[in-house]
N, C-alpha and C. Protein backbone atom coordinates (compact mmCIF):
# COMPACT_ATOMS: atom_id res chain seq x y z
N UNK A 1 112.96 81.77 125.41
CA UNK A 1 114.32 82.12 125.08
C UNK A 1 114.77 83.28 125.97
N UNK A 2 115.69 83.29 126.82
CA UNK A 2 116.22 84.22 127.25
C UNK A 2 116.66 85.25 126.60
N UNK A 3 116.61 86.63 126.95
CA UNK A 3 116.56 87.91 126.37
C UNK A 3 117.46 88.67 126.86
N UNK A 4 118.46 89.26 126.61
CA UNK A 4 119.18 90.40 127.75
C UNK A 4 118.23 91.31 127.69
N UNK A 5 118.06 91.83 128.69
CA UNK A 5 116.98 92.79 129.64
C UNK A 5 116.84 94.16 128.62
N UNK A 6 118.29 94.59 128.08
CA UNK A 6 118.10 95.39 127.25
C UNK A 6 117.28 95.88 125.52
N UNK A 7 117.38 94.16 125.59
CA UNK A 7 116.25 93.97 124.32
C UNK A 7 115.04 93.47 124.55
N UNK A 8 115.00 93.40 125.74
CA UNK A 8 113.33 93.21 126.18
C UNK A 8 112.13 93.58 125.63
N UNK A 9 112.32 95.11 125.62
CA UNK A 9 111.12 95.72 125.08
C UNK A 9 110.93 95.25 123.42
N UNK A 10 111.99 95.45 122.38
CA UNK A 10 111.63 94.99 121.27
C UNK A 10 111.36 92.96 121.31
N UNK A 11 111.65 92.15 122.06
CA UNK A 11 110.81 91.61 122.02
C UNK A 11 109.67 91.57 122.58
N UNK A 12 109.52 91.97 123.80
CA UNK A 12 107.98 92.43 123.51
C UNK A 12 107.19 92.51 122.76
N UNK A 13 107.38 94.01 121.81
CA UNK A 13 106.73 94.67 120.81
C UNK A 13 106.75 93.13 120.02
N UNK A 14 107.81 92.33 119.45
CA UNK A 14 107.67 91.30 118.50
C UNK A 14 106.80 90.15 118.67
N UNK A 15 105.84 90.14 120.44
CA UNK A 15 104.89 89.20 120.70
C UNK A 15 103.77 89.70 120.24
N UNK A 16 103.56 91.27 120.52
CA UNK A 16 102.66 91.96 119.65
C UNK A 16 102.89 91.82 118.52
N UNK A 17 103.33 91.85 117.59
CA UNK A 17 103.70 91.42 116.08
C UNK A 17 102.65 90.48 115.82
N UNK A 18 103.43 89.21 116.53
CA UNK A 18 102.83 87.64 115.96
C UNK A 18 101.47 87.85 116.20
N UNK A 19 101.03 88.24 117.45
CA UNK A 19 99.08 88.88 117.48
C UNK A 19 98.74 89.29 116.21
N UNK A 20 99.58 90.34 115.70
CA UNK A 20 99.07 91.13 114.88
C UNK A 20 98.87 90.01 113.48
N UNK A 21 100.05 89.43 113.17
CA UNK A 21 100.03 88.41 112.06
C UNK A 21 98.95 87.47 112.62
N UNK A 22 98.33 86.89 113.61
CA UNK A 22 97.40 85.70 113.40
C UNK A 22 96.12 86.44 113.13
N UNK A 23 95.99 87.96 113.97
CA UNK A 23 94.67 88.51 113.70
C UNK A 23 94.50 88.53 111.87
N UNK A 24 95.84 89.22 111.21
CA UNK A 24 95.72 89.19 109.76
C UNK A 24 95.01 87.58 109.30
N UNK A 25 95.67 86.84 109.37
CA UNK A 25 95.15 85.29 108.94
C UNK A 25 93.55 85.06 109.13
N UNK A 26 93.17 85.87 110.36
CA UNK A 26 91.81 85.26 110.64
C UNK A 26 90.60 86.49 109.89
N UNK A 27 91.44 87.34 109.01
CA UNK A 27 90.76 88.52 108.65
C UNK A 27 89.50 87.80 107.25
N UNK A 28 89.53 86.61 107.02
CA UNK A 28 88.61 86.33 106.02
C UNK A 28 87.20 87.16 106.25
N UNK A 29 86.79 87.24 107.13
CA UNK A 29 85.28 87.53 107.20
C UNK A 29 85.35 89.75 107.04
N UNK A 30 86.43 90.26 107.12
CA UNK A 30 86.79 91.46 107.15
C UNK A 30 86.19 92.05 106.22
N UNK A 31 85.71 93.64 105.88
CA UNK A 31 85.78 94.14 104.36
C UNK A 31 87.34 94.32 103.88
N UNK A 32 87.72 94.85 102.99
CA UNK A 32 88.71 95.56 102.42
C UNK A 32 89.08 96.58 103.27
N UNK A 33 88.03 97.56 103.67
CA UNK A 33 88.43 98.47 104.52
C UNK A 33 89.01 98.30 105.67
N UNK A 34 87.99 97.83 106.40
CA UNK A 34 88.09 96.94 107.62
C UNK A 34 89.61 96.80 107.75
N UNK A 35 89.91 95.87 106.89
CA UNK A 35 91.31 95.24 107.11
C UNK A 35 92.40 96.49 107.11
N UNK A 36 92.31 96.81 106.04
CA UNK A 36 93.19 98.13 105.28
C UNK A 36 93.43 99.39 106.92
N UNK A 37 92.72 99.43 107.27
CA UNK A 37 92.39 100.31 108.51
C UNK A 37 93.14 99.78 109.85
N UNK A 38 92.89 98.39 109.56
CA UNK A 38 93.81 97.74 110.32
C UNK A 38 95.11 97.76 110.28
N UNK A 39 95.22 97.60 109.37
CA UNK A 39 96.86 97.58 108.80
C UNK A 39 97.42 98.50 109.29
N UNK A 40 97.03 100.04 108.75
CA UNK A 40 97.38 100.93 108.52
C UNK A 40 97.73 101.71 110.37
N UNK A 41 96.85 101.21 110.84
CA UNK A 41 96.44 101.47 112.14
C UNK A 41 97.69 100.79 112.66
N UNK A 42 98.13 99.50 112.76
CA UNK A 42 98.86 99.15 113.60
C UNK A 42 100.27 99.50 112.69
N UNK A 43 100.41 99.76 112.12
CA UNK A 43 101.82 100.32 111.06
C UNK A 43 102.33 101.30 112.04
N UNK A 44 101.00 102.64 111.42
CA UNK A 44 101.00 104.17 112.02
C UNK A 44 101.47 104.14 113.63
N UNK A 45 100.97 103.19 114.19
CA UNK A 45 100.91 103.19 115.78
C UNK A 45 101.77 102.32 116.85
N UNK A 46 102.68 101.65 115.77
CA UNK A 46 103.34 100.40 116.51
C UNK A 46 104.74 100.13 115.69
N UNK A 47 104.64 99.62 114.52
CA UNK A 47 105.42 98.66 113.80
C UNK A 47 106.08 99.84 112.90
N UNK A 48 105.99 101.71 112.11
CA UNK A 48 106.81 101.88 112.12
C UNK A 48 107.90 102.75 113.19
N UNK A 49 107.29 102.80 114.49
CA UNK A 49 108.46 103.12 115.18
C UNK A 49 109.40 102.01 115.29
N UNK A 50 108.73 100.73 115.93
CA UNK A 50 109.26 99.95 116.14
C UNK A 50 110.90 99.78 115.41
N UNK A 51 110.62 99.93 113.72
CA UNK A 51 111.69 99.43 112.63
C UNK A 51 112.23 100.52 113.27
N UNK A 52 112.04 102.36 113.35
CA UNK A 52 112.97 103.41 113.83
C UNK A 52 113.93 102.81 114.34
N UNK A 53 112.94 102.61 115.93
CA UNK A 53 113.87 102.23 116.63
C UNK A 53 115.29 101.11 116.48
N UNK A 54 115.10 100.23 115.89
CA UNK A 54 115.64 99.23 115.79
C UNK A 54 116.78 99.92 114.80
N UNK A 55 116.52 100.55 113.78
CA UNK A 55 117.75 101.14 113.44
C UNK A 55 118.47 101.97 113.37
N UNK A 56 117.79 102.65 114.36
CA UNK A 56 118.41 103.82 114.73
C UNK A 56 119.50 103.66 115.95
N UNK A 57 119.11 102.36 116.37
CA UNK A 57 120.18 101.92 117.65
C UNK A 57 120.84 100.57 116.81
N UNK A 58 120.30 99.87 116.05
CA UNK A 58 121.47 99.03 115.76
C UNK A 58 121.94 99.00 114.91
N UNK A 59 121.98 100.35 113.64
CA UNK A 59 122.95 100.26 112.26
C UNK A 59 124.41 100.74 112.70
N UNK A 60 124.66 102.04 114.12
CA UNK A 60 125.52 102.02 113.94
C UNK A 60 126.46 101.16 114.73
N UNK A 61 126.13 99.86 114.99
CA UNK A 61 126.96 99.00 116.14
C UNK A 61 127.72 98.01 115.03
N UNK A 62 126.72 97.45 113.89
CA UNK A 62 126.90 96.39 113.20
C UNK A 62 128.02 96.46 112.39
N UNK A 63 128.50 95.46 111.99
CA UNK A 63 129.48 94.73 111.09
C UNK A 63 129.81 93.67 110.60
N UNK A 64 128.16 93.12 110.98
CA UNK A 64 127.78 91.82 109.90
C UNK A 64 127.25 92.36 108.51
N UNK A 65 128.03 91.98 107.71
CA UNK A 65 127.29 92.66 106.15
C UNK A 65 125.92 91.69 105.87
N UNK A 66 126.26 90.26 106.12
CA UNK A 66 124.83 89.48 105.34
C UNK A 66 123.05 89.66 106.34
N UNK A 67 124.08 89.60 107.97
CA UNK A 67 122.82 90.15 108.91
C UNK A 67 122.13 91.55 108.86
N UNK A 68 122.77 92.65 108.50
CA UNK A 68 122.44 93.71 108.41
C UNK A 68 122.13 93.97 106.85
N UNK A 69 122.15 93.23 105.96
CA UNK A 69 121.40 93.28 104.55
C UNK A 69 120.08 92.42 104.53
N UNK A 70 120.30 91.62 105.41
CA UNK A 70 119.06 91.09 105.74
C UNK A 70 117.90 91.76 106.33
N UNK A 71 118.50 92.40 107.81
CA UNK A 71 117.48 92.75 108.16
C UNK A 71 116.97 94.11 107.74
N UNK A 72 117.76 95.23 106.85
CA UNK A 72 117.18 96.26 105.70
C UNK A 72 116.28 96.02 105.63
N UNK A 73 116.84 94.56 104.46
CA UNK A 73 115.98 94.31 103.16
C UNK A 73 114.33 94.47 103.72
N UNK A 74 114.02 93.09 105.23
CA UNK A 74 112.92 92.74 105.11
C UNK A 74 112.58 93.92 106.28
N UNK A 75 113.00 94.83 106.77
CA UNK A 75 111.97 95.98 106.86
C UNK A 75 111.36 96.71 105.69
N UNK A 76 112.38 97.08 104.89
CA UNK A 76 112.27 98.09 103.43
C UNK A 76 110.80 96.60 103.03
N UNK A 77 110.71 95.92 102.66
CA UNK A 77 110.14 94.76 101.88
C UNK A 77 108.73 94.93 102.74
N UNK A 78 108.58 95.38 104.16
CA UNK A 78 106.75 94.99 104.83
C UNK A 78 107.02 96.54 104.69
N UNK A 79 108.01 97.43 105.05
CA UNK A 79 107.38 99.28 104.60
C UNK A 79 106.64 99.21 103.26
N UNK A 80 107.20 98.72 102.32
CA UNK A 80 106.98 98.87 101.32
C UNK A 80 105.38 98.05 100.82
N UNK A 81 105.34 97.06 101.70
CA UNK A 81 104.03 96.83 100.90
C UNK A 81 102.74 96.90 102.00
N UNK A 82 103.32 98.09 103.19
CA UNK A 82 102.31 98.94 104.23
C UNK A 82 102.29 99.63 103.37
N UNK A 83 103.30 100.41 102.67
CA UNK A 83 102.28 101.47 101.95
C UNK A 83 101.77 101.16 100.42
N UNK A 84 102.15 99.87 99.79
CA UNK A 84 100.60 99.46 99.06
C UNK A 84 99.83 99.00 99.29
N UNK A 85 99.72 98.86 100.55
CA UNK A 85 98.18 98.66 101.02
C UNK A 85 97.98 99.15 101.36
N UNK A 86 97.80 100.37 101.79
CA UNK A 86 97.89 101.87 102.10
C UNK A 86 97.07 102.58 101.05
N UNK A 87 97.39 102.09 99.50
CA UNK A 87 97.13 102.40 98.52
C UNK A 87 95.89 102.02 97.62
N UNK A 88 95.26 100.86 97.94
CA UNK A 88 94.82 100.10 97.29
C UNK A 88 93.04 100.45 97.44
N UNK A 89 92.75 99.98 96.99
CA UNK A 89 91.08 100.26 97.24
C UNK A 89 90.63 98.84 97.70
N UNK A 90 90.68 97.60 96.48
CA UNK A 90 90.55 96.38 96.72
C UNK A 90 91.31 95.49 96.46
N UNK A 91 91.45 93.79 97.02
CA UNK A 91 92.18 93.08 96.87
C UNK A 91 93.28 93.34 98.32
N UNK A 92 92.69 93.46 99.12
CA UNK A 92 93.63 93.90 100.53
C UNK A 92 94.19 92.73 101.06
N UNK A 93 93.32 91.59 100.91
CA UNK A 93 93.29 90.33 101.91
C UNK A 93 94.46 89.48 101.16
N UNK A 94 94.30 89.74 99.94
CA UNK A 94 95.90 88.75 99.38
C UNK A 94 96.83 89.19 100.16
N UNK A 95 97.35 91.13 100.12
CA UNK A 95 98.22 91.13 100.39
C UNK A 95 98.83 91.09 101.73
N UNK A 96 97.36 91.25 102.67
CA UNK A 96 97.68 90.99 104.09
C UNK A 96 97.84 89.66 104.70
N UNK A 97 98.07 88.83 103.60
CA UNK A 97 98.58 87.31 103.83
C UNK A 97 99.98 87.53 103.58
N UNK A 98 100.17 88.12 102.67
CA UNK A 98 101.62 88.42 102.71
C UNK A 98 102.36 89.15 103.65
N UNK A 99 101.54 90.27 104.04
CA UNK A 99 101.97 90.82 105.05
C UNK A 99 102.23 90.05 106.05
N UNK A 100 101.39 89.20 106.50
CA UNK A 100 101.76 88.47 107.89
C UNK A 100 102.57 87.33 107.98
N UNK A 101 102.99 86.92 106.51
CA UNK A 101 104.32 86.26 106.45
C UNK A 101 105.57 86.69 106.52
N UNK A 102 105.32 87.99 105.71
CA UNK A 102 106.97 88.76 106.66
C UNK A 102 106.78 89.23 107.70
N UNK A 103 106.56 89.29 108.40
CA UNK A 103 106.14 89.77 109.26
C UNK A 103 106.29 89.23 110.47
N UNK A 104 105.98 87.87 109.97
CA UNK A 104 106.39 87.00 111.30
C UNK A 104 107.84 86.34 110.65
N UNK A 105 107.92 85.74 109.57
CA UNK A 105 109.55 85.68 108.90
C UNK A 105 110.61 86.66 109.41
N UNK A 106 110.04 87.85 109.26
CA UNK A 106 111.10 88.78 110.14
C UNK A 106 111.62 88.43 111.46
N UNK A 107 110.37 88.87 112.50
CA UNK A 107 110.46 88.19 113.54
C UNK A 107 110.92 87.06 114.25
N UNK A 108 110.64 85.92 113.46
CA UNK A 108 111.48 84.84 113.78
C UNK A 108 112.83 85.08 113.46
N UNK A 109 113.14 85.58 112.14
CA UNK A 109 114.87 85.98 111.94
C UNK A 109 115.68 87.06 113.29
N UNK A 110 114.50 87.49 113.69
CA UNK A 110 115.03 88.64 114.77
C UNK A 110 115.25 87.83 116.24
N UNK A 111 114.37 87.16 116.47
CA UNK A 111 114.60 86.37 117.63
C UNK A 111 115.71 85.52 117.84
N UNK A 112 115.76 84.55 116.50
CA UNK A 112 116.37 83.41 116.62
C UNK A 112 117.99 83.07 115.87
N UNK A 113 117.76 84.40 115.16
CA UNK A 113 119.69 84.61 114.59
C UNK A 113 120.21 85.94 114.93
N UNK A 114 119.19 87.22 114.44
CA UNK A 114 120.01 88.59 115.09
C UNK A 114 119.96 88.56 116.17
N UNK A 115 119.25 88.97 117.31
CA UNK A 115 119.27 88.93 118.40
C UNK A 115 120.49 88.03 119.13
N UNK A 116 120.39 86.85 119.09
CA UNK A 116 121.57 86.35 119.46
C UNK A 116 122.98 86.80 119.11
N UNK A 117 122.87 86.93 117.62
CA UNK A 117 123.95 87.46 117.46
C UNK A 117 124.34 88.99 118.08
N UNK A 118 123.42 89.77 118.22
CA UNK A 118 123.73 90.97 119.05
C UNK A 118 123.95 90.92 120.46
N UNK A 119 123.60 89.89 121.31
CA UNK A 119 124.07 89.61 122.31
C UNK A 119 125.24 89.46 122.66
N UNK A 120 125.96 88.60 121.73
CA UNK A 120 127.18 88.10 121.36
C UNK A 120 128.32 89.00 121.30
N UNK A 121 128.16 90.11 120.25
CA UNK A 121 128.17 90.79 119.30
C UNK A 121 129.01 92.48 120.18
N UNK A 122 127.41 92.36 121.10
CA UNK A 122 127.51 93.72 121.86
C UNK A 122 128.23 93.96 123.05
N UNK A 123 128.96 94.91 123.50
CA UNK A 123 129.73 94.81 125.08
C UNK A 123 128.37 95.61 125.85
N UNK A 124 128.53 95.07 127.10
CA UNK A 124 127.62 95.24 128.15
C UNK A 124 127.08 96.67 127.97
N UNK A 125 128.22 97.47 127.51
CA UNK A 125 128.27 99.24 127.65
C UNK A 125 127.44 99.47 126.51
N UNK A 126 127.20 98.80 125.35
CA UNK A 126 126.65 99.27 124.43
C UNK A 126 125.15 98.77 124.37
N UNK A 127 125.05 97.37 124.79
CA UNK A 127 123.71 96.66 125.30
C UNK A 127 123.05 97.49 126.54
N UNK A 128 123.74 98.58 127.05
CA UNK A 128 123.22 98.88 128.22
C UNK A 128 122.59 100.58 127.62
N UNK A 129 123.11 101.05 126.36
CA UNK A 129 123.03 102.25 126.01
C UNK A 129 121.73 101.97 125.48
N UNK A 130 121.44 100.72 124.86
CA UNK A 130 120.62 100.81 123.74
C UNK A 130 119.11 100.38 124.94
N UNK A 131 119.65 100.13 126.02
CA UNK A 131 118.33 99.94 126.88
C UNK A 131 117.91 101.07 127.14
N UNK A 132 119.20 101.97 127.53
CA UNK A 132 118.57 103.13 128.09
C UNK A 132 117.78 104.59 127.02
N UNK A 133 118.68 103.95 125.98
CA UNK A 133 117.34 105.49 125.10
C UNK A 133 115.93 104.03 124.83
N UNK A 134 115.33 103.21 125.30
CA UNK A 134 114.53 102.50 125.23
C UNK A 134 113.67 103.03 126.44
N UNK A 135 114.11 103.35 127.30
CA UNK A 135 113.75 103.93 128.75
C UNK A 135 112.47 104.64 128.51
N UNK A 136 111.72 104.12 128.92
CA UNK A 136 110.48 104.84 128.96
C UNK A 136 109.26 104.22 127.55
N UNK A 137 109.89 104.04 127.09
CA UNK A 137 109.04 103.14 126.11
C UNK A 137 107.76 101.72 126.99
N UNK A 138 106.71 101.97 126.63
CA UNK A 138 105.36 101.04 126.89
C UNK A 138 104.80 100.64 125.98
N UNK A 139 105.06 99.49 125.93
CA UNK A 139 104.56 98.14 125.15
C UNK A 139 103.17 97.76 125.34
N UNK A 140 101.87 97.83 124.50
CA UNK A 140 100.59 97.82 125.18
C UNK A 140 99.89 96.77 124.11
N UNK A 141 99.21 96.43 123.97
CA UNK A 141 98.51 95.55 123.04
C UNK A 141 97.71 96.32 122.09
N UNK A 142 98.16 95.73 120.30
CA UNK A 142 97.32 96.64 119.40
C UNK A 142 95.52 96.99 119.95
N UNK A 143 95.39 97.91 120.01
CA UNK A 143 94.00 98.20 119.91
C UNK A 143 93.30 98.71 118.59
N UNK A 144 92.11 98.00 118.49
CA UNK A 144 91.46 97.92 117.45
C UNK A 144 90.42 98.19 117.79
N UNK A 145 88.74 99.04 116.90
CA UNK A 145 87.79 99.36 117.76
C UNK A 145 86.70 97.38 116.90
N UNK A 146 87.51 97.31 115.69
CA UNK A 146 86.40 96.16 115.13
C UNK A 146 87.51 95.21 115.32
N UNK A 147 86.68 94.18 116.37
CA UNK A 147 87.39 92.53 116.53
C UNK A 147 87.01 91.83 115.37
N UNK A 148 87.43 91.56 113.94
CA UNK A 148 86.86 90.90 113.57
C UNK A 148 87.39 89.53 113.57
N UNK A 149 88.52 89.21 114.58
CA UNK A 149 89.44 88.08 114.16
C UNK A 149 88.62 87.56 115.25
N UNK A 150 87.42 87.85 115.96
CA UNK A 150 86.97 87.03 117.25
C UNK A 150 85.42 86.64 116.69
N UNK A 151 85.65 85.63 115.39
CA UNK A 151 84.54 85.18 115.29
C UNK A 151 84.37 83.94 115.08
C-alpha cells in the first residue's frame, strides 16, 4: 500500500507491531515471566511512544468524531491491559492473546481506514509538519535477549 512519505515511519513502527503480535501467538512454550517481560519490554520501548506520538500529532488535525473515537478507544483499550499485565503474577498468556489481537486490529484499522483517511484529510503543509517533528526518529526491530518464539 502506498504511504505518503510522511507517515512512513509510523508504518514502519506498525510492521514492527505485527512481529510483535505473531511473536505473542508463538509464546506457548514461554513462562509467565518470560512473556510478561516481554510485553512490558516492548510497551516501555516502542509501542508507548509510538501511541504519543500518534496523538500528539494527530488529535489536533482531526474532525472525524467516529475515526478519532475509535482510534482513543483502542489505544486507551491495549494501554490499559499493558498495564494489567504489567500487574499480574499469573495467567499472562490468555491475556497476551488478547493483546495481540488488538494490536494487530488496531493496526489494520490504522493502515487500511485512518491512514487513508488522513491522507485525504491532510493538506501537504500539515502532512509535511507531522513528518518533520518525526525527523530523526529510528525504527529498529524489537529486541529481546530470550527468542522464545524461535522454536
Amino acid at each position: 500500500m502506498k504511504r505518503n512519505e510522511n507517515l512512513l515511519i509510523f508504518s514502519h513502527e506498525h510492521h514492527h507491531g505485527l512481529i510483535f503480535c505473531s511473536r505473542l501467538l508463538k509464546a506457548h512454550k514461554a513462562s509467565d515471566k518470560v512473556l510478561q517481560d516481554f510485553i512490558v519490554d516492548f510497551w516501555d520501548n516502542y509501542l508507548d511512544e509510538h501511541f504519543i506520538n500518534e496523538e500528539k500529532l494527530f488529535l489536533p488535525l482531526l474532525d472525524n468524531e467516529e475515526l478519532t473515537s475509535q482510534f482513543l478507544q483502542e489505544h486507551k483499550l491495549i494501554n490499559e491491559l499493558v498495564f494489567k499485565i504489567k500487574n499480574l503474577e499469573t495467567g499472562i498468556h490468555a491475556y497476551a492473546n488478547e493483546l495481540s489481537r488488538l494490536i494487530n486490529d488496531h493496526i489494520r484499522f490504522e493502515e487500511r481506514v485512518f491512514f487513508p483517511w488522513l491522507e485525504n484529510k491532510f493538506s501537504i503543509d500539515e502532512l509535511n509538519k507531522i513528518g518533520k517533528e518525526l525527523d530523526g526518529i529510528e525504527v529498529s526491530e524489537h529486541q529481546f535477549p530470550i527468542k522464545f518464539w524461535v522454536a
